[in-house]
C-alpha atoms as a PDB file:
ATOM      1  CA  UNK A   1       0.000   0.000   0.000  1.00  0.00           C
ATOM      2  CA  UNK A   2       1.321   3.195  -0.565  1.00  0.00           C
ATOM      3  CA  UNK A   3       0.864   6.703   1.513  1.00  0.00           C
ATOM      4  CA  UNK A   4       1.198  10.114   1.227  1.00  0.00           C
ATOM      5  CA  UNK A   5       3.920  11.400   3.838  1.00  0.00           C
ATOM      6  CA  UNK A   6       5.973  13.780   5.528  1.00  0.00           C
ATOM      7  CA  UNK A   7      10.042  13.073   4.929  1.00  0.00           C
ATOM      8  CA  UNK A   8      12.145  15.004   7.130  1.00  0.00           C
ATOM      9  CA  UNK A   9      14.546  16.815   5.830  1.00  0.00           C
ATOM     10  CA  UNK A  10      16.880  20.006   6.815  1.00  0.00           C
ATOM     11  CA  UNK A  11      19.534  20.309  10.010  1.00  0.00           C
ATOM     12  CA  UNK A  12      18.743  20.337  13.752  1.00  0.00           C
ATOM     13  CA  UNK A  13      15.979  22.908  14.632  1.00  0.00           C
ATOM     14  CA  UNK A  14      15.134  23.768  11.353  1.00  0.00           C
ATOM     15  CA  UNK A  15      12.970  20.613   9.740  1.00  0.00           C
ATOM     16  CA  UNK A  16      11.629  21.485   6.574  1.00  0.00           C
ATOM     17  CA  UNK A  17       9.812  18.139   5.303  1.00  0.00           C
ATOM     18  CA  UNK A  18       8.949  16.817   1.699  1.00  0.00           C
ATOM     19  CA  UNK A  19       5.496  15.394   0.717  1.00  0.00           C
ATOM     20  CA  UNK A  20       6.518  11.830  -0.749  1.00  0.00           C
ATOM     21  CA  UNK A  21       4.673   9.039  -1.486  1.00  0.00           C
ATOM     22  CA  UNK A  22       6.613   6.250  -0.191  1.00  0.00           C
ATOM     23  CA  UNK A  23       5.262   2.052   0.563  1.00  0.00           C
ATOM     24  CA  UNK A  24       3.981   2.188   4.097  1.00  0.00           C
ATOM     25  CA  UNK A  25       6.623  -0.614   4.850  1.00  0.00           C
ATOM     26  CA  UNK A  26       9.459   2.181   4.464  1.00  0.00           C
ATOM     27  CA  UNK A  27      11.101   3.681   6.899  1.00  0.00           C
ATOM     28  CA  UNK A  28      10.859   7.716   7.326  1.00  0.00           C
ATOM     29  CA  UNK A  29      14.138   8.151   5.585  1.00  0.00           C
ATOM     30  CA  UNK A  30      13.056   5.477   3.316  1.00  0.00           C
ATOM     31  CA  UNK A  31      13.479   5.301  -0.688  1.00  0.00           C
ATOM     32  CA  UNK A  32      10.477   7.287  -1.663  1.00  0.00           C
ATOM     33  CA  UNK A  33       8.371   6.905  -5.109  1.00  0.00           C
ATOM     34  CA  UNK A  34       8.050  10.290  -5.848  1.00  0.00           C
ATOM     35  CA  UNK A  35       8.355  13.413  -4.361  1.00  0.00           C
ATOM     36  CA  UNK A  36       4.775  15.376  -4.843  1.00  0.00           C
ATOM     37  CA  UNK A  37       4.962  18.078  -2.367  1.00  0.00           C
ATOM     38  CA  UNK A  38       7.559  20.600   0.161  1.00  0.00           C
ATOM     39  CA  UNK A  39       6.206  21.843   3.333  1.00  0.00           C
ATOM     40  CA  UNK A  40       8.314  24.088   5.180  1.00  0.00           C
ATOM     41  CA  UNK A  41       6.411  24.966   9.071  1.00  0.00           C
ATOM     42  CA  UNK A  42       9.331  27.542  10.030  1.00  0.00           C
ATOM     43  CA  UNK A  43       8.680  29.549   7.066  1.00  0.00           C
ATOM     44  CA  UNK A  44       4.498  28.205   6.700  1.00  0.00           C
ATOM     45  CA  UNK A  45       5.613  27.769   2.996  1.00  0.00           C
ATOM     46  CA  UNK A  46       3.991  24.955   0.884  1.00  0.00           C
ATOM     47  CA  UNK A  47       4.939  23.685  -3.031  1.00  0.00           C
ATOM     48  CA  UNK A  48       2.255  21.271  -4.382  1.00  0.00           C
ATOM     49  CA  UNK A  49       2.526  18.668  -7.468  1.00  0.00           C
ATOM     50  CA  UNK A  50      -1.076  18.938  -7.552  1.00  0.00           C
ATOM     51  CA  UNK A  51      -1.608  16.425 -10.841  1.00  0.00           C
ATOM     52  CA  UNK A  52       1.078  14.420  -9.106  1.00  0.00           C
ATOM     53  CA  UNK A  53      -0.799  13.680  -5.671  1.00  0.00           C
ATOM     54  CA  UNK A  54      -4.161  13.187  -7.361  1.00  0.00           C
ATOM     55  CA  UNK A  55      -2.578  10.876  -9.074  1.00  0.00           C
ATOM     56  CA  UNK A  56      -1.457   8.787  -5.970  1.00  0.00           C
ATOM     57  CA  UNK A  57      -4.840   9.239  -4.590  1.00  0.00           C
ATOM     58  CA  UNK A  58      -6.591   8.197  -7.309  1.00  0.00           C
ATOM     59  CA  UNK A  59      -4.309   5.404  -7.363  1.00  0.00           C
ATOM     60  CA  UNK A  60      -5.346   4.104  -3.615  1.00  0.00           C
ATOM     61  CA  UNK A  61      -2.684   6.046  -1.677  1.00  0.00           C
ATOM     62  CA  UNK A  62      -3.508   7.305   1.250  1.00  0.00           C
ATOM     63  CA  UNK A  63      -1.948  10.433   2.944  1.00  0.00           C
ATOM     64  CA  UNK A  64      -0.886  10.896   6.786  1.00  0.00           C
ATOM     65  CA  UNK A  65      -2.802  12.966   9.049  1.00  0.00           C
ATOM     66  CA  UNK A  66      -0.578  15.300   8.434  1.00  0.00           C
ATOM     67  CA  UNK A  67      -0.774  15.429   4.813  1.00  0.00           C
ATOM     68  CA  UNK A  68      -4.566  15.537   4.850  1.00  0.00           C
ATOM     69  CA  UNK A  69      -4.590  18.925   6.761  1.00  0.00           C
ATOM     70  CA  UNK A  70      -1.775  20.341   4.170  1.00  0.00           C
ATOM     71  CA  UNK A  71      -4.049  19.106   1.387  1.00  0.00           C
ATOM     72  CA  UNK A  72      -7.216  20.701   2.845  1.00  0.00           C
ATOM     73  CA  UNK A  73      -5.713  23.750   3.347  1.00  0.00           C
ATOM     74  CA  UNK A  74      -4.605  24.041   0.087  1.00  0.00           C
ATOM     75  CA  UNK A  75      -8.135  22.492  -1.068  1.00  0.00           C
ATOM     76  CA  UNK A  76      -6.779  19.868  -3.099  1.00  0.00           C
ATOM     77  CA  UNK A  77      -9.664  17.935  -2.586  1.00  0.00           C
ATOM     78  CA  UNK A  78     -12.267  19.992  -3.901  1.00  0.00           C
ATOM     79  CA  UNK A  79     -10.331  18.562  -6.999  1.00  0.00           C
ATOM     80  CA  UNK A  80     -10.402  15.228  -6.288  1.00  0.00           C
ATOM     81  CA  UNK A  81     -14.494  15.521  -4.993  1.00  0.00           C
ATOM     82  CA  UNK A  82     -15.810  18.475  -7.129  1.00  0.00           C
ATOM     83  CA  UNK A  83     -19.372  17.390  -6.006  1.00  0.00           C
ATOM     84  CA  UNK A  84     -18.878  16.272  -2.178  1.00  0.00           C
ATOM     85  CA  UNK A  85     -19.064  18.862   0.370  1.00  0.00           C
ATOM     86  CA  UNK A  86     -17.520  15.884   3.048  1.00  0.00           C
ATOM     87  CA  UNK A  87     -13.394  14.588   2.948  1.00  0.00           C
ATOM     88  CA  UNK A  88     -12.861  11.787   5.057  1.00  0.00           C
ATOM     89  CA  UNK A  89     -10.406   9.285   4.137  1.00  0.00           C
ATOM     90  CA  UNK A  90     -10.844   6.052   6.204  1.00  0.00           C
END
């Protein structure tokens, strides 16, 4: 199965993360798929591959916690459900 996730990256005190999709049996550090996404929380900067991470979740992947706030923020899946009001992934 594969997920959407947070790879941390960066030097001590200063984590900026990539967005990866990555097989859930991978470490954090892990080889990764494909990088989809950059999320940096000192900064409150985000970069996006939109087509890329509807792709994934088209595809069965699903994201983190995490990730599913990022994406809602940045209402990715008003995208992926242009008709549903409600985004729960289970």
């Amino acid at each position: 199965m594969v997920k959407l996730r947070l790879k941390r990256c960066g030097r001590k005190q200063r984590a900026v993360y990539r967005i990866v999709a990555i097989d859930v049996r991978s470490r954090r550090e892990g080889r990764d798929l494909r990088k989809v996404g950059f999320y940096d929380p000192i900064r409150n900067q985000t970069y996006l591959n939109v087509p890329a991470i509807l792709y994934f979740l088209e595809k069965g992947a699903q994201p983190t916690e995490t990730v599913q706030d990022i994406l809602k923020k940045a209402e990715v899946f008003k995208e992926f459900y242009p008709n549903q009001n409600q985004t729960k992934f289970i």
